[in-house]
C-alpha atoms as a PDB file:
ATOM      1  CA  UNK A   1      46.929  10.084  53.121  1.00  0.00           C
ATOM      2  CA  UNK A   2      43.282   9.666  52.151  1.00  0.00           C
ATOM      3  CA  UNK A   3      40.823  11.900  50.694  1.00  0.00           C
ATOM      4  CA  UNK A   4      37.376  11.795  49.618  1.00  0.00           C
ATOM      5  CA  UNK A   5      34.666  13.277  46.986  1.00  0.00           C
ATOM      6  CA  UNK A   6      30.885  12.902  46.742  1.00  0.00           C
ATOM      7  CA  UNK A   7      28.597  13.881  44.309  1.00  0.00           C
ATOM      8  CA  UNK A   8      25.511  13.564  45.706  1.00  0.00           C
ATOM      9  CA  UNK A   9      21.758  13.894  43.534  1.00  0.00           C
ATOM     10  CA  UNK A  10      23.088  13.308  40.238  1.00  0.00           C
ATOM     11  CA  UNK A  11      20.331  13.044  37.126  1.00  0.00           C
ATOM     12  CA  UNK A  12      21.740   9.959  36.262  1.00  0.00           C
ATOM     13  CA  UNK A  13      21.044   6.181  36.515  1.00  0.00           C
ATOM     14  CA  UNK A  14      23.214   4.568  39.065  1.00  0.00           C
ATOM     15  CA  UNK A  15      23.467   1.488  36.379  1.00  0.00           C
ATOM     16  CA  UNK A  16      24.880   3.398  33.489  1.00  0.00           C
ATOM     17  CA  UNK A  17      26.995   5.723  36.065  1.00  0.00           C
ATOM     18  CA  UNK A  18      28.394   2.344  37.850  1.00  0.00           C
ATOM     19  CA  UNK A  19      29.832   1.232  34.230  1.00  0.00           C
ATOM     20  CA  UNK A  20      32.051   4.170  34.290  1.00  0.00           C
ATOM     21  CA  UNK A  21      33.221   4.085  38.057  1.00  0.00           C
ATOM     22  CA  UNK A  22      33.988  -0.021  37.539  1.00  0.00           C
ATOM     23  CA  UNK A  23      36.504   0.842  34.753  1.00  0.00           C
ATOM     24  CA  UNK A  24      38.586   3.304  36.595  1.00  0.00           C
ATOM     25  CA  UNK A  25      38.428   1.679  39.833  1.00  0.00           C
ATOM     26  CA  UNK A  26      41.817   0.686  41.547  1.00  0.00           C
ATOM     27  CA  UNK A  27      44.044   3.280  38.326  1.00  0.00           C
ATOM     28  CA  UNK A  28      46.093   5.552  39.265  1.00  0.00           C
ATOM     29  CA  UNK A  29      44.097   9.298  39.332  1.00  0.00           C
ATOM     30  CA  UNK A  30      46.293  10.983  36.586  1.00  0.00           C
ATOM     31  CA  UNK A  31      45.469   7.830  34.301  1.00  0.00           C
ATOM     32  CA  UNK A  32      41.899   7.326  35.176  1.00  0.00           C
ATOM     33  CA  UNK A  33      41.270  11.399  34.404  1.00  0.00           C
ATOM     34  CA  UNK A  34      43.153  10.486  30.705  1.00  0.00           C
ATOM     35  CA  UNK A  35      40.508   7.675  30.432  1.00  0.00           C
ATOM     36  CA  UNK A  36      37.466   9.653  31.583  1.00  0.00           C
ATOM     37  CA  UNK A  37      38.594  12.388  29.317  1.00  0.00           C
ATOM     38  CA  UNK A  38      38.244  10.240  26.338  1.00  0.00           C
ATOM     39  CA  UNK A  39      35.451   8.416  27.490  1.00  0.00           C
ATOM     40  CA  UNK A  40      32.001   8.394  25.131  1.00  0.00           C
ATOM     41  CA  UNK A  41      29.599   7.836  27.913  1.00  0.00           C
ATOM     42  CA  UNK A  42      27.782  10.986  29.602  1.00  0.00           C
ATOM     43  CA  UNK A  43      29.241   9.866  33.194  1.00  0.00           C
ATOM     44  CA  UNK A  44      32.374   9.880  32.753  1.00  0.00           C
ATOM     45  CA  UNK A  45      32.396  13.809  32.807  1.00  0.00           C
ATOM     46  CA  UNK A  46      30.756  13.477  36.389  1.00  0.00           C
ATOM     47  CA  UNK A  47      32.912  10.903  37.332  1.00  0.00           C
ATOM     48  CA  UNK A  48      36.220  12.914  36.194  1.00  0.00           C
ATOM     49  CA  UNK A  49      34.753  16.342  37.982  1.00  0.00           C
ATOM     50  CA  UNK A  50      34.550  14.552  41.137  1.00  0.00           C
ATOM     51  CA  UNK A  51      38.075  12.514  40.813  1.00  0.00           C
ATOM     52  CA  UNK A  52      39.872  15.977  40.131  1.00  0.00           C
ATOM     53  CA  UNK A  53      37.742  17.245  43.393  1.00  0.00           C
ATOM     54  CA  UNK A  54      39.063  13.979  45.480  1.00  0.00           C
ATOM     55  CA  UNK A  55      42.794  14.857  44.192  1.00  0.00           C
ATOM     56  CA  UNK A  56      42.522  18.864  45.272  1.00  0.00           C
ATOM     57  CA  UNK A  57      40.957  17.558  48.803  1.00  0.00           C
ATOM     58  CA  UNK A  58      44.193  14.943  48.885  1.00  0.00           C
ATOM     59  CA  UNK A  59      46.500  18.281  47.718  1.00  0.00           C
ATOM     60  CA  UNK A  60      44.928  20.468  50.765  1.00  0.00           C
ATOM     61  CA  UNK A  61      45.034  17.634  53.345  1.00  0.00           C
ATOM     62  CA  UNK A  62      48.767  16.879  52.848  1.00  0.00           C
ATOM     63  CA  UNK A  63      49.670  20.782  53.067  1.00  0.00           C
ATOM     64  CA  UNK A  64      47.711  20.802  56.136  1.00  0.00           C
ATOM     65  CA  UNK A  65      48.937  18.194  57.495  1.00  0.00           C
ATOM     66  CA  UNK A  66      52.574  19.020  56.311  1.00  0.00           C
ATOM     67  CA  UNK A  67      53.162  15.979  54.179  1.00  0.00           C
ATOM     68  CA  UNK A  68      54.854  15.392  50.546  1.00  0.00           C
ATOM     69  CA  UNK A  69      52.471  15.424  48.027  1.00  0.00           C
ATOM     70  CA  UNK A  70      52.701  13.885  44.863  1.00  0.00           C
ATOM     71  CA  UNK A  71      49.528  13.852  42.646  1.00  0.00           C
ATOM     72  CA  UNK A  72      51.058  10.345  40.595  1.00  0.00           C
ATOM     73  CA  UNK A  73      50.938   8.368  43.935  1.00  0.00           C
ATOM     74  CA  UNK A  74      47.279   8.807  44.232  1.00  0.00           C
ATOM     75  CA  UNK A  75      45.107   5.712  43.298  1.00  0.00           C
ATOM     76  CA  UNK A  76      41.088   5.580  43.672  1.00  0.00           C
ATOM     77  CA  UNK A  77      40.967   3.416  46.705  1.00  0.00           C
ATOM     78  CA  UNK A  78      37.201   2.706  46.821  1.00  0.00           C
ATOM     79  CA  UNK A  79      34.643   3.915  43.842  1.00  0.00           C
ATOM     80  CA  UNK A  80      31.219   3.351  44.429  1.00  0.00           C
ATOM     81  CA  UNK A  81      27.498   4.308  43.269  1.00  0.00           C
ATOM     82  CA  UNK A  82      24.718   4.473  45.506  1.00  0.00           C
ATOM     83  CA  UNK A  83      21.198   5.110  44.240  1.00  0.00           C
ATOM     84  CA  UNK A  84      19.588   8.295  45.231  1.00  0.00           C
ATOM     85  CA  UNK A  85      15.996   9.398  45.210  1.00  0.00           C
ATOM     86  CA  UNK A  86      13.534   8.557  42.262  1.00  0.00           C
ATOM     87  CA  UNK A  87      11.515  11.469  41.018  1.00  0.00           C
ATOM     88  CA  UNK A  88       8.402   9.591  40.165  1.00  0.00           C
ATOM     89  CA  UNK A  89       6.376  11.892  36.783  1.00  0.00           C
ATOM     90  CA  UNK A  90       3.343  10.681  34.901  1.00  0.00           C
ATOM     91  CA  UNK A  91       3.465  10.349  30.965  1.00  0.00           C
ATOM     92  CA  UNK A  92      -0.449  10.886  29.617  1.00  0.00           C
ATOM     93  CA  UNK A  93      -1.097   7.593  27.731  1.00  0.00           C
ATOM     94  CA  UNK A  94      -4.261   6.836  25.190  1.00  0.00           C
ATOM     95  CA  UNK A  95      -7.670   6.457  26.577  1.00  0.00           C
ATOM     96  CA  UNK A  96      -7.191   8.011  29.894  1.00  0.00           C
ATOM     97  CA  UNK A  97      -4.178   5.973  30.806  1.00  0.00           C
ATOM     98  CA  UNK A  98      -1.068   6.743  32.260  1.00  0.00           C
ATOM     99  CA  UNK A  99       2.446   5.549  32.783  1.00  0.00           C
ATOM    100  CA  UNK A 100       4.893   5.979  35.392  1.00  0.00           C
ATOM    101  CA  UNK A 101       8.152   7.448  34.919  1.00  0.00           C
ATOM    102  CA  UNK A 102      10.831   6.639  36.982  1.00  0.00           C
ATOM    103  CA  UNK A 103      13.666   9.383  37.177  1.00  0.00           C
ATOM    104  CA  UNK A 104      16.664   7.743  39.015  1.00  0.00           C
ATOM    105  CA  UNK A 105      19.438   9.900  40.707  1.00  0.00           C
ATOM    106  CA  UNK A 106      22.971   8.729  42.095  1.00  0.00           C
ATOM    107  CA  UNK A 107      25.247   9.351  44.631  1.00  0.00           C
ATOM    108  CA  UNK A 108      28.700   8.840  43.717  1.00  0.00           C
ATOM    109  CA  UNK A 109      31.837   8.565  45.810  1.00  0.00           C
ATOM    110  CA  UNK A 110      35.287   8.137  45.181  1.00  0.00           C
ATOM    111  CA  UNK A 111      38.520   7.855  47.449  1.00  0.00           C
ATOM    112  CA  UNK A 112      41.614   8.621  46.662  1.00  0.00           C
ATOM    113  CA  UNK A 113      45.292   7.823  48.795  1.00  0.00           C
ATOM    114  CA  UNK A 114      48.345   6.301  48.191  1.00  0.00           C
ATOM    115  CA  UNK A 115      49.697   3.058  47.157  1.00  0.00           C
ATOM    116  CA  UNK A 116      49.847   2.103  50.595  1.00  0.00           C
ATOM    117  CA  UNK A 117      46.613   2.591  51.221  1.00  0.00           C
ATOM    118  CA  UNK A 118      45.447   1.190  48.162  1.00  0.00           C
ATOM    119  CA  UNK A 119      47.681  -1.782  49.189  1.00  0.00           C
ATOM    120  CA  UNK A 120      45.640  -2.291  53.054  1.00  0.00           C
ATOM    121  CA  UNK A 121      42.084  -2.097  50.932  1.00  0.00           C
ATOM    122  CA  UNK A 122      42.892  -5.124  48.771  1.00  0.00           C
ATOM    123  CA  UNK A 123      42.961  -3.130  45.881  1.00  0.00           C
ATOM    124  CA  UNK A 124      45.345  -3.386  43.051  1.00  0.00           C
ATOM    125  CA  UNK A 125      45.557  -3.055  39.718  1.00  0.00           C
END
């Protein structure tokens, strides 16, 4: 069983949100949420939000689907960051100048299944 979450258009740099997606990539969910929980950096609230969103979509899949669920077989299979659209703003600079600023967004995505399927992906840890 496999299940997915996307955050997509978050205010954040897809640099400083990749950071927290490469550290909890290949745990097992209910560990990675303990790390994210504890985490100092501003993503890794975003990151956990969507995790525990991937795990409910797992939950509602299996009951559909009539299968045993167990929340500590779920691994993140994949975790990645794309980069969404820059907002482009002007900051008023001395003697008529002006600089651009870039505002970055991300789209973040994380997949969650079982050992088994963590196990076809390549992905261990």
């Amino acid at each position: 069983m496999e299940a997915k979450a996307q955050a997509k258009y978050v205010r954040m740099t897809p640099l400083k949100a990749r950071r927290v997606v490469d550290h909890v990539r290949g745990m097992r969910a209910v560990d990675a949420v303990d790390v994210l929980r504890y985490a100092p950096q501003r993503a890794a609230s975003v990151v956990a939000k969507i995790l525990e969103s991937a795990m409910a979509n797992a939950r509602q899949a299996a009951e559909q689907a009539g299968e045993r669920f167990e929340v500590e077989d779920l691994h993140i299979v994949e975790a990645y960051v794309d980069e969404g659209p820059t907002m482009k703003r002007i900051q008023p600079r001395a003697q008529g100048r002006a600089n651009r600023i870039f505002k970055r967004t991300s789209h973040i995505t994380l997949i969650v299944g079982d050992r088994e399927v963590a196990a076809k992906k390549g992905r261990k840890r």
